[in-house]
N, C-alpha and C. Protein backbone atom coordinates (compact mmCIF):
# COMPACT_ATOMS: atom_id res chain seq x y z
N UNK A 1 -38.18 -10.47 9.73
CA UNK A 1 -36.83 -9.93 9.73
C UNK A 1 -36.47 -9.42 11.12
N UNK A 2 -35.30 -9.47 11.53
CA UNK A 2 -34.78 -9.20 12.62
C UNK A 2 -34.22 -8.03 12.64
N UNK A 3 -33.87 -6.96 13.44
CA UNK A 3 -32.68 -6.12 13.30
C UNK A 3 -31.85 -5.90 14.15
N UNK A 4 -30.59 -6.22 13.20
CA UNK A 4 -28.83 -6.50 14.19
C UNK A 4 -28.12 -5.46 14.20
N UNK A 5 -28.61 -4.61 13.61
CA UNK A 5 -27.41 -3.47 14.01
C UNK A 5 -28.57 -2.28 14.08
N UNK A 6 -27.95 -1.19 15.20
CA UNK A 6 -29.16 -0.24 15.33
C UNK A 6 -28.11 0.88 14.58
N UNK A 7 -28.58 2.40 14.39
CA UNK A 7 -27.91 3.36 13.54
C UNK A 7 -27.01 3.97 14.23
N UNK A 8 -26.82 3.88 15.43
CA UNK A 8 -25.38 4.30 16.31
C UNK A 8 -24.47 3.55 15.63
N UNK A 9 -24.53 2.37 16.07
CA UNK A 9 -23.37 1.31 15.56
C UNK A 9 -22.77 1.71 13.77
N UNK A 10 -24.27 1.55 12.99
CA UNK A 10 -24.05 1.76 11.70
C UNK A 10 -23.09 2.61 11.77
N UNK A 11 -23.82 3.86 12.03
CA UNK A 11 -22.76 4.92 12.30
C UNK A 11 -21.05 5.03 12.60
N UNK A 12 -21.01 4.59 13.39
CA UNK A 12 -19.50 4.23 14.10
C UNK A 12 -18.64 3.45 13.21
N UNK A 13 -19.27 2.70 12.64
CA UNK A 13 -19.19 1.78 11.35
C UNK A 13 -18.40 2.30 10.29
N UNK A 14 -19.45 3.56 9.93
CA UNK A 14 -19.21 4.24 8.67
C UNK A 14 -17.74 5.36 9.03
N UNK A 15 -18.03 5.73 10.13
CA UNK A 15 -16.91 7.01 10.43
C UNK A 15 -15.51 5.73 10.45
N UNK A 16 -15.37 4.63 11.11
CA UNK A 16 -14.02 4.16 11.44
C UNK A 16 -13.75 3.93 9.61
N UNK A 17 -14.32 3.43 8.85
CA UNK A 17 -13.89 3.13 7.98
C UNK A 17 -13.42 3.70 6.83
N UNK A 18 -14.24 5.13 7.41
CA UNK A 18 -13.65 6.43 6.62
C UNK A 18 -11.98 7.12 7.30
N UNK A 19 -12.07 6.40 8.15
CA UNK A 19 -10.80 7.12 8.96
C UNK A 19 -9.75 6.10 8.84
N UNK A 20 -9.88 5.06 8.44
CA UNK A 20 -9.25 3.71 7.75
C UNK A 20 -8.70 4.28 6.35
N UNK A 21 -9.53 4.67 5.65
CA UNK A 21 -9.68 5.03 4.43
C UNK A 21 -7.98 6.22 4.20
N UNK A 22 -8.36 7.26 5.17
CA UNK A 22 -7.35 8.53 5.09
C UNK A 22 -6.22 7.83 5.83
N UNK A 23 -6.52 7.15 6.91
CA UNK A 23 -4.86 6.27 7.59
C UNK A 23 -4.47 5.79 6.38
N UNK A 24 -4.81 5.05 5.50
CA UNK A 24 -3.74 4.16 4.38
C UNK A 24 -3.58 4.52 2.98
N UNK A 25 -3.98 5.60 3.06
CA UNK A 25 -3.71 6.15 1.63
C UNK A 25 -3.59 7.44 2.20
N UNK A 26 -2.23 7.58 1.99
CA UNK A 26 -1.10 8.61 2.04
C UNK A 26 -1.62 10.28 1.01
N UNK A 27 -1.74 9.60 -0.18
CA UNK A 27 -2.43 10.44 -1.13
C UNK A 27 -3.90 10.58 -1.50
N UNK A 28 -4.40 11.22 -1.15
CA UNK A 28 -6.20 11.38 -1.24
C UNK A 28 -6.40 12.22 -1.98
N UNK A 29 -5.65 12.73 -2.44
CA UNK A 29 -5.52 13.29 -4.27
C UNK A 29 -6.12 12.29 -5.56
N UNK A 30 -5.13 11.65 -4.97
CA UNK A 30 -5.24 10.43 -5.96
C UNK A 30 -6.59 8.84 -5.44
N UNK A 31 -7.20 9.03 -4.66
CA UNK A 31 -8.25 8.80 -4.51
C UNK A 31 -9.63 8.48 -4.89
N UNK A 32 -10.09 7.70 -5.02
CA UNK A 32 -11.15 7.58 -5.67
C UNK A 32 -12.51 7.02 -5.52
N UNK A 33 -13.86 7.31 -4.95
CA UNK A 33 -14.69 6.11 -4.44
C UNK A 33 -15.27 5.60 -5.18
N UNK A 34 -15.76 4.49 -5.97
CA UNK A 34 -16.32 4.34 -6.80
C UNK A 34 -18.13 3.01 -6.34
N UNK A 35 -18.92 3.17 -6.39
CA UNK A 35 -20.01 2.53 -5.71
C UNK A 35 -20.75 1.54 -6.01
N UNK A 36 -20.60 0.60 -5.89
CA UNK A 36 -21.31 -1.16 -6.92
C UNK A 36 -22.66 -0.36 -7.12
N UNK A 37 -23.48 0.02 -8.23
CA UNK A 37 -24.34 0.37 -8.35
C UNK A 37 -25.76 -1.25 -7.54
N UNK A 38 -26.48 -0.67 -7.19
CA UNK A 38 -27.33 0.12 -6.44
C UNK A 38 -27.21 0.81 -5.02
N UNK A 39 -26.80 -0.48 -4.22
CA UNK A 39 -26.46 -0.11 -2.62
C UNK A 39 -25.14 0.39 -2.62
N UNK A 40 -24.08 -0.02 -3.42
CA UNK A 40 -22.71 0.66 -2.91
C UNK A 40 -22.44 2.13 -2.75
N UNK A 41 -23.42 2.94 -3.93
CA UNK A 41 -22.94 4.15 -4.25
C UNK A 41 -23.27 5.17 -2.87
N UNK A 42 -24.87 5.22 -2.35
CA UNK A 42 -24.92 5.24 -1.27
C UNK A 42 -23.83 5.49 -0.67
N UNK A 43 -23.60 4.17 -0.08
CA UNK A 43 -22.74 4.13 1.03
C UNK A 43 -21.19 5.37 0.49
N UNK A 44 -20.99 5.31 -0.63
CA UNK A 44 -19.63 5.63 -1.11
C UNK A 44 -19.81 7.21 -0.90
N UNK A 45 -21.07 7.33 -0.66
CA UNK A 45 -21.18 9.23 -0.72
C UNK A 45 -21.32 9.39 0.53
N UNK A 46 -21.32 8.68 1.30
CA UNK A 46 -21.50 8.94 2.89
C UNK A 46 -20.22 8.61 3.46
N UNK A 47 -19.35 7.92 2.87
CA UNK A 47 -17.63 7.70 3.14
C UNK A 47 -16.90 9.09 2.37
N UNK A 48 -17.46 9.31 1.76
CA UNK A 48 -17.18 11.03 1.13
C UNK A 48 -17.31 12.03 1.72
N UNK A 49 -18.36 11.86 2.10
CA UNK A 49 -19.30 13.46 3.22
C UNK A 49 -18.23 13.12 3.96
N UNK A 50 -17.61 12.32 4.91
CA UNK A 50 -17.43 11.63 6.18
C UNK A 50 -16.11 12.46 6.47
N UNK A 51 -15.27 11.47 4.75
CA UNK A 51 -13.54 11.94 4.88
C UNK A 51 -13.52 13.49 4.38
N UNK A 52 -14.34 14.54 3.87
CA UNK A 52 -14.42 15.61 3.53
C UNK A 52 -14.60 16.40 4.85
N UNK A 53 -15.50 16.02 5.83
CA UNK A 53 -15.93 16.58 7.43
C UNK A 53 -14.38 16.61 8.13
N UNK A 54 -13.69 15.26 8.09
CA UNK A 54 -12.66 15.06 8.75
C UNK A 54 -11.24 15.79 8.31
N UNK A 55 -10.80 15.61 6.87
CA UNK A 55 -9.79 15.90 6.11
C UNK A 55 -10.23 17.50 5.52
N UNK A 56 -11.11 17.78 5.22
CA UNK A 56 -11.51 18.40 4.20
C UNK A 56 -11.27 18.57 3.05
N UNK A 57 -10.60 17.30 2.39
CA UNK A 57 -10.76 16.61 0.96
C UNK A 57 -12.08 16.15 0.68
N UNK A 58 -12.00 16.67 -0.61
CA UNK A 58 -14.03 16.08 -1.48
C UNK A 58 -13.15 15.23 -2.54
N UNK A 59 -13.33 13.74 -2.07
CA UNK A 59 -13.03 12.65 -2.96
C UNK A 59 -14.24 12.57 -4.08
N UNK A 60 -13.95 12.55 -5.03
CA UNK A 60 -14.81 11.95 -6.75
C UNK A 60 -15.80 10.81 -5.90
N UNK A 61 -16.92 10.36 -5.88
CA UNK A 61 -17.68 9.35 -5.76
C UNK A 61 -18.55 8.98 -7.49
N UNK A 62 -17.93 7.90 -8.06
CA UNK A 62 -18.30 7.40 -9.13
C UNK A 62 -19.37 5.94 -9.06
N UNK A 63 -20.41 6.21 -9.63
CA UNK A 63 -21.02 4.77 -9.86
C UNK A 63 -20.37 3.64 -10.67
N UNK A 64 -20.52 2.43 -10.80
CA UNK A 64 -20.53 1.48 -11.43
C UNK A 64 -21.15 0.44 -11.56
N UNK A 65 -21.92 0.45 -13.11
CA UNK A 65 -23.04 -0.76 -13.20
C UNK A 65 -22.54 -2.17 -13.46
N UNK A 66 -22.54 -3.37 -12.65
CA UNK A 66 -21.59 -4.29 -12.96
C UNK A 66 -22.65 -5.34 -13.66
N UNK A 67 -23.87 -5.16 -14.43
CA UNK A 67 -24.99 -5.48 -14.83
C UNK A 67 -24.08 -6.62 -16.27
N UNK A 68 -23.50 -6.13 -16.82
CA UNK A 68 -23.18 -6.79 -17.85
C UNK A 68 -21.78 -7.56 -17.91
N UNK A 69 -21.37 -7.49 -16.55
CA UNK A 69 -19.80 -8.73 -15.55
C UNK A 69 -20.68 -9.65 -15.07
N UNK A 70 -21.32 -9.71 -14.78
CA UNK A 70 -21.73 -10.61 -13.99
C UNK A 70 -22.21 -11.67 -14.60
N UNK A 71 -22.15 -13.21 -13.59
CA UNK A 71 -21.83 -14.21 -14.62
C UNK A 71 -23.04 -15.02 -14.42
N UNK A 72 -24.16 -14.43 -13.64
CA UNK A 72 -25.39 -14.99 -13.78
C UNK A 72 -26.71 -14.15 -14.51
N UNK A 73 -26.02 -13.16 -14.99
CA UNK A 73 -27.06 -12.58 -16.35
C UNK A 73 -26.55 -12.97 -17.84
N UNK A 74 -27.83 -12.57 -18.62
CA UNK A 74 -27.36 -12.79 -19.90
C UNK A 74 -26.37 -11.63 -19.98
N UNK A 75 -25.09 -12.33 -21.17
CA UNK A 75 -24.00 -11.52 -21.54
C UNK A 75 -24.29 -10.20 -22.70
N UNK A 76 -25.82 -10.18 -23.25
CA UNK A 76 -26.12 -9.28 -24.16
C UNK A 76 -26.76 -7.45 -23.47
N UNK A 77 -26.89 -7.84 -22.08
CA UNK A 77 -27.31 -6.18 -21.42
C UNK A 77 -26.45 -5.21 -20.94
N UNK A 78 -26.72 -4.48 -21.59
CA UNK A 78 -25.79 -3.16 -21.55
C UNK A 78 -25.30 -2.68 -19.85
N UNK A 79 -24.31 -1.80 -19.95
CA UNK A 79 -23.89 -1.35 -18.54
C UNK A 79 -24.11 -0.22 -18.71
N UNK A 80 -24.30 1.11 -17.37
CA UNK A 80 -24.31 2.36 -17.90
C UNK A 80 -23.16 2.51 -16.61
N UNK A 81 -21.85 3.76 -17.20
CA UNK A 81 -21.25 4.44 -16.33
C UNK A 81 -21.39 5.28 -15.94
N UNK A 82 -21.10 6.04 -14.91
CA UNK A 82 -20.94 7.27 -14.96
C UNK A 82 -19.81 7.51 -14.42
N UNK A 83 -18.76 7.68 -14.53
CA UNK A 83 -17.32 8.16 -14.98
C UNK A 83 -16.94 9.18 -16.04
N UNK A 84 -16.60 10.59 -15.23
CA UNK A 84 -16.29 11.57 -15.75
C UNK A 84 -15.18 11.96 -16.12
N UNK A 85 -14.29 11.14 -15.57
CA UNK A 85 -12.69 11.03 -15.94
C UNK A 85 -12.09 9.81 -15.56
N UNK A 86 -10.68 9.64 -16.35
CA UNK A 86 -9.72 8.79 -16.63
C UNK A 86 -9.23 8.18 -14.46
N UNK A 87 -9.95 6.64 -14.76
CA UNK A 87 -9.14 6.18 -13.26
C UNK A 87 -7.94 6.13 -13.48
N UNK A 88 -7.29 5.47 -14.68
CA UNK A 88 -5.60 5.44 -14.86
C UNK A 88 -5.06 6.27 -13.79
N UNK A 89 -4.27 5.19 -12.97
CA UNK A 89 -3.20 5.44 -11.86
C UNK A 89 -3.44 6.07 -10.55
N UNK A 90 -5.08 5.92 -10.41
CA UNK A 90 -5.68 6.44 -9.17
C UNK A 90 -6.10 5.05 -8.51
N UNK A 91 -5.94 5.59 -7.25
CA UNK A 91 -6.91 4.47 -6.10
C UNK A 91 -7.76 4.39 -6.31
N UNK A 92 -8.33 3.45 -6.42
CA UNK A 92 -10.05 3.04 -6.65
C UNK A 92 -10.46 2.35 -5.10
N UNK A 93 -11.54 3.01 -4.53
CA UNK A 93 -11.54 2.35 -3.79
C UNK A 93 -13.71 2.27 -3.87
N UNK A 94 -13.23 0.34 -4.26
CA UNK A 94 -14.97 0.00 -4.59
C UNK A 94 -15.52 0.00 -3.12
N UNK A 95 -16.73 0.33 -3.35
CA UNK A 95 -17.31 0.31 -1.95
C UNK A 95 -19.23 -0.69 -2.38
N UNK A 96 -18.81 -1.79 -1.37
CA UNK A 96 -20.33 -1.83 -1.65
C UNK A 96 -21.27 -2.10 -0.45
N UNK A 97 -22.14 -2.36 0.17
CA UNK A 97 -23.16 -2.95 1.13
C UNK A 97 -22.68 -4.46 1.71
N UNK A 98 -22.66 -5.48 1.33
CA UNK A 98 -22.76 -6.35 2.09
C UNK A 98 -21.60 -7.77 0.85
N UNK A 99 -20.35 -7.95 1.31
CA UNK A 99 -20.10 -9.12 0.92
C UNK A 99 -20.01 -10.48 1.43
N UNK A 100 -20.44 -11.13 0.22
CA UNK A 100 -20.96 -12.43 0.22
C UNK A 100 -20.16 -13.26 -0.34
N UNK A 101 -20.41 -13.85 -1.50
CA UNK A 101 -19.86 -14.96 -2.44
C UNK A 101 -18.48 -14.23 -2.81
N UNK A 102 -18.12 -12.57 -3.24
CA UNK A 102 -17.51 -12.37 -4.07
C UNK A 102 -17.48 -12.33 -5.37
N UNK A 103 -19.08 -12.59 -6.14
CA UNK A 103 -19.07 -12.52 -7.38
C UNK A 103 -19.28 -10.96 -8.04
N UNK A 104 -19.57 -9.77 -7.40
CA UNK A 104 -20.24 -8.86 -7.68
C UNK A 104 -19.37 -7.93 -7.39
N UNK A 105 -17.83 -8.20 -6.59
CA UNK A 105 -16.66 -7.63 -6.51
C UNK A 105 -15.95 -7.98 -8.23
N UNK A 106 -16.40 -9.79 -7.90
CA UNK A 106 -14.94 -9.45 -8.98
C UNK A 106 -15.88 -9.07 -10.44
N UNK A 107 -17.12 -8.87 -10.77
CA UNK A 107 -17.53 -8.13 -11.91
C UNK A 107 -17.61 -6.93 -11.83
N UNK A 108 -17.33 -5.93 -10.56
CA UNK A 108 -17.27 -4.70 -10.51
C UNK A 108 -15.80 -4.61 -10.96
N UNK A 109 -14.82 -5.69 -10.74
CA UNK A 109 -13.37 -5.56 -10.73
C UNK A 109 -12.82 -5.11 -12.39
N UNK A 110 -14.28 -6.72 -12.84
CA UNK A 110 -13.80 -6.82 -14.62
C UNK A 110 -14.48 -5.48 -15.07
N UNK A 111 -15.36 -4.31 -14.61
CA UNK A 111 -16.18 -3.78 -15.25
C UNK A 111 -14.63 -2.11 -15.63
N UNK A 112 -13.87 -2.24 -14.38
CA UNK A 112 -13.21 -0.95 -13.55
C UNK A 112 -12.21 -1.29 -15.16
N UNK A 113 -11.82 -2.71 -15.52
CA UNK A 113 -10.35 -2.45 -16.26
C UNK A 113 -11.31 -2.38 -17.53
N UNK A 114 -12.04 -2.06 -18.14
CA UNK A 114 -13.06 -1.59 -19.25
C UNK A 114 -12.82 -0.08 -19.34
N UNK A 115 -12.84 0.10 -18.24
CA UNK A 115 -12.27 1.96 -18.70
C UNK A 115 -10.88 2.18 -17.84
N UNK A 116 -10.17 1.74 -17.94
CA UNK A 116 -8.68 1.83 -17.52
C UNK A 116 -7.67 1.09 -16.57
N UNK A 117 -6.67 1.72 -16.43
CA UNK A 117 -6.06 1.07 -15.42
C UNK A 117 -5.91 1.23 -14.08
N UNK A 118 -6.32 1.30 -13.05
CA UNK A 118 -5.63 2.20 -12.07
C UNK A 118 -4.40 1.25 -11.18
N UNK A 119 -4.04 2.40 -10.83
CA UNK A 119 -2.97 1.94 -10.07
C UNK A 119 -3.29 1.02 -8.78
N UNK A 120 -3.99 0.95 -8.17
CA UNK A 120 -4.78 -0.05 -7.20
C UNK A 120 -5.95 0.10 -7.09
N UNK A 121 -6.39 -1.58 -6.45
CA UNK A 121 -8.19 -1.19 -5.90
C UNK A 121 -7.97 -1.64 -4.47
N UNK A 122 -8.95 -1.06 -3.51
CA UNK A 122 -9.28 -1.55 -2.31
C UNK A 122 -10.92 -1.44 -2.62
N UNK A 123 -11.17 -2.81 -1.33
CA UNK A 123 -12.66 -2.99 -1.22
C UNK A 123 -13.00 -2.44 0.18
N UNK A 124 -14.24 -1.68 -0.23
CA UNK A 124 -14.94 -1.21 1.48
C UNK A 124 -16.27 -1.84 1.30
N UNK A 125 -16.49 -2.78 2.37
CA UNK A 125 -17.21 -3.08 2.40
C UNK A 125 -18.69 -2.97 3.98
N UNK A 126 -19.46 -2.66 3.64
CA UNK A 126 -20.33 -2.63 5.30
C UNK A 126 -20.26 -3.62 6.52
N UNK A 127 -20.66 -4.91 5.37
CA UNK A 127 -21.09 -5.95 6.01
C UNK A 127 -20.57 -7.35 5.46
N UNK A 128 -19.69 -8.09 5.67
CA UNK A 128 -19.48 -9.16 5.46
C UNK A 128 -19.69 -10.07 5.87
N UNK A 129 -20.15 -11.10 5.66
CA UNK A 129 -20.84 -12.36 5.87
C UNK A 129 -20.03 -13.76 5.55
N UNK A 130 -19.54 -14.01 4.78
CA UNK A 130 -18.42 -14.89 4.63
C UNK A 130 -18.97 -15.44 3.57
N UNK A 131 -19.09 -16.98 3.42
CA UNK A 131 -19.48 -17.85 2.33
C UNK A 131 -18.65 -17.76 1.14
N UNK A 132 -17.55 -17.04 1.13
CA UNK A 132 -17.02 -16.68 -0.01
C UNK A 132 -16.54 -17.75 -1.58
N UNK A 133 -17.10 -17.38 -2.86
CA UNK A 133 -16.51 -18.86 -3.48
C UNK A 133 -15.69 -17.94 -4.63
N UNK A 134 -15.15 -17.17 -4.14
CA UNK A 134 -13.56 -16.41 -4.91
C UNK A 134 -12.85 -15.96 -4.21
N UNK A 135 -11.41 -15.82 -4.01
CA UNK A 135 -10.58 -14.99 -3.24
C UNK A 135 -10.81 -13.74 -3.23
N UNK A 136 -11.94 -13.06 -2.66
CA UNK A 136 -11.93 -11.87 -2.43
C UNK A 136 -11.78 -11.72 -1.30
N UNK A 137 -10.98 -10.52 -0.48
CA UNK A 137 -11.12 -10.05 0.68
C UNK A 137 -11.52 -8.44 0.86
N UNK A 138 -12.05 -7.98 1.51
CA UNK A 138 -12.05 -6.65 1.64
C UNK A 138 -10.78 -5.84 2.94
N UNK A 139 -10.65 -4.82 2.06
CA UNK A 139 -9.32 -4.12 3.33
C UNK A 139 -10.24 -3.32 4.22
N UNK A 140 -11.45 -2.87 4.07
CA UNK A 140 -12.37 -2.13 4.90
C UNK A 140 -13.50 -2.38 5.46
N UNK A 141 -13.72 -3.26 6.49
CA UNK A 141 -15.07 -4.12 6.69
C UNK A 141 -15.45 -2.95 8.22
N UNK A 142 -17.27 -3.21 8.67
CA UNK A 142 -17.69 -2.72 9.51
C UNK A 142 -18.04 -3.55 10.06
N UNK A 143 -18.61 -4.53 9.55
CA UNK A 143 -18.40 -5.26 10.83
C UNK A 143 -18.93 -6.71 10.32
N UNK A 144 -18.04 -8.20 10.91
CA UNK A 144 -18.25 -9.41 10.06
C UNK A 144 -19.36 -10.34 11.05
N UNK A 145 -20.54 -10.43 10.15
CA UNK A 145 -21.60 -11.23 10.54
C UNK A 145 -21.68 -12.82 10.13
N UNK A 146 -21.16 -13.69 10.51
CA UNK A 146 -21.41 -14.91 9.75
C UNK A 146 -23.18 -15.15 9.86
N UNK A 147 -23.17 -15.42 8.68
CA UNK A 147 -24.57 -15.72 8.25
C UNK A 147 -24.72 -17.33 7.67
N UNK A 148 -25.51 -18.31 8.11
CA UNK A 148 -25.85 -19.78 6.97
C UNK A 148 -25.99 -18.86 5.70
N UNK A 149 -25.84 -19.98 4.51
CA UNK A 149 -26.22 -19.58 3.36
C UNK A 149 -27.87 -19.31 2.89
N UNK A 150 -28.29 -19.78 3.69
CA UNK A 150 -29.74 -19.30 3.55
C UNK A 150 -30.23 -17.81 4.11
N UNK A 151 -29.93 -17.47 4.67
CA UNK A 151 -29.82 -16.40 5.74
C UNK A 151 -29.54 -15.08 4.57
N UNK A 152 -30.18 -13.53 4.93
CA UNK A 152 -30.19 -12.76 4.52
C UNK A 152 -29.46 -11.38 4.55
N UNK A 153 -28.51 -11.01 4.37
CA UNK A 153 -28.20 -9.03 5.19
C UNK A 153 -29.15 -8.49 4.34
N UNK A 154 -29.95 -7.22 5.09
CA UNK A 154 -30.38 -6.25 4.33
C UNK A 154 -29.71 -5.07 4.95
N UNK A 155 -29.23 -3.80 4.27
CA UNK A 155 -28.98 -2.73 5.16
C UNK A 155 -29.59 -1.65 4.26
N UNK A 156 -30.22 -1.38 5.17
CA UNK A 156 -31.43 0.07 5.32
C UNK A 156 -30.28 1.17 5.16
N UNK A 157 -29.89 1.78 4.00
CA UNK A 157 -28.77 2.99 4.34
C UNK A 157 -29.02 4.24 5.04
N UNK A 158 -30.58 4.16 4.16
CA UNK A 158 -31.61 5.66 4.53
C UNK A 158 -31.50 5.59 6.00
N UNK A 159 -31.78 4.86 6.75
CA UNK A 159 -32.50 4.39 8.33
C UNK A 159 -30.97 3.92 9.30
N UNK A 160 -29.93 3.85 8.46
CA UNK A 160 -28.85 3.26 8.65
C UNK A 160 -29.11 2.10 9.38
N UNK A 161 -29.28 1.01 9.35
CA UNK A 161 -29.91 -0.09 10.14
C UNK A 161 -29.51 -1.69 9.21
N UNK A 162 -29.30 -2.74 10.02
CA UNK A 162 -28.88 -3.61 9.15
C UNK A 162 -30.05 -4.53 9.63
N UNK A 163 -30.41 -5.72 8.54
CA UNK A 163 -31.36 -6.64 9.49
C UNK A 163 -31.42 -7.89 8.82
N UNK A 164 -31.97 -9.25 9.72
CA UNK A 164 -30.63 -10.44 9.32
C UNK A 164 -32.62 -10.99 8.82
N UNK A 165 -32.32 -12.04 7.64
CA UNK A 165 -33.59 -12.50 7.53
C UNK A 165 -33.47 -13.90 7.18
């Protein structure tokens, strides 16, 4: 494994996109982070700490298990939430580690209208790579790596560090 991004950069990464975040949404009331369970949530509490340091708003950071959207597991395994209140008519804004294909957006997408409606979603994403085989785009990227399809992102959140394999 190689490593392409050192934790300065990460860093710089994480703060612009949190400051992205408060530039376009007017209302941070109505706000919401919600985290592709495993790697997204992570990241979604460190875009929290970030816009709370800066704004001193403490945005909700919610998990979401997209275990039972997704269209390469069996359709019989359960999801677990953790959602403590109603998204109806809040920003959702999914956050995950590294997009790719777009399949794991749009089952986080189908998982979000299972418990309501909200009034919009935006995607934050770390690391994008391209290859995409759905119209997904993200409104919050750190930074775009084209990768072959064989080719790997890992990002170290703990170590903040990305590395190409």
């Amino acid at each position: 494994m190689k490593k392409i991004l050192e934790a300065e950069i990460f860093n710089r990464m994480l703060k612009r996109i949190a400051h992205e975040i408060v530039e376009n949404n007017e209302h941070l009331e109505d706000v919401i982070l919600i985290g592709i369970k495993n790697k997204g949530l992570p990241v979604a509490k460190i875009l929290a700490d970030l816009i709370q340091s800066f704004e001193g708003i403490s945005l909700p950071v919610l998990a979401i298990d997209i275990t039972r959207h997704r269209d390469d597991l069996k359709k019989n395994e359960e999801a677990t939430i953790e959602f403590n209140y109603s998204i109806d008519n809040k920003t959702i804004i999914l956050v995950d580690d590294v997009l790719f294909t777009g399949r794991s957006v749009r089952a986080a997408m189908d998982a979000l209208m299972d418990f309501g409606r909200p009034q919009k979603i935006q995607l934050a994403i770390l690391i994008d790579r391209g290859h995409r085989e759905l119209p997904i785009r993200a409104d919050y990227v750190g930074k775009n790596i084209p990768t072959s399809r064989n080719e790997n992102i890992y990002c170290d959140i703990t170590k903040r560090e990305v590395w190409l394999n």
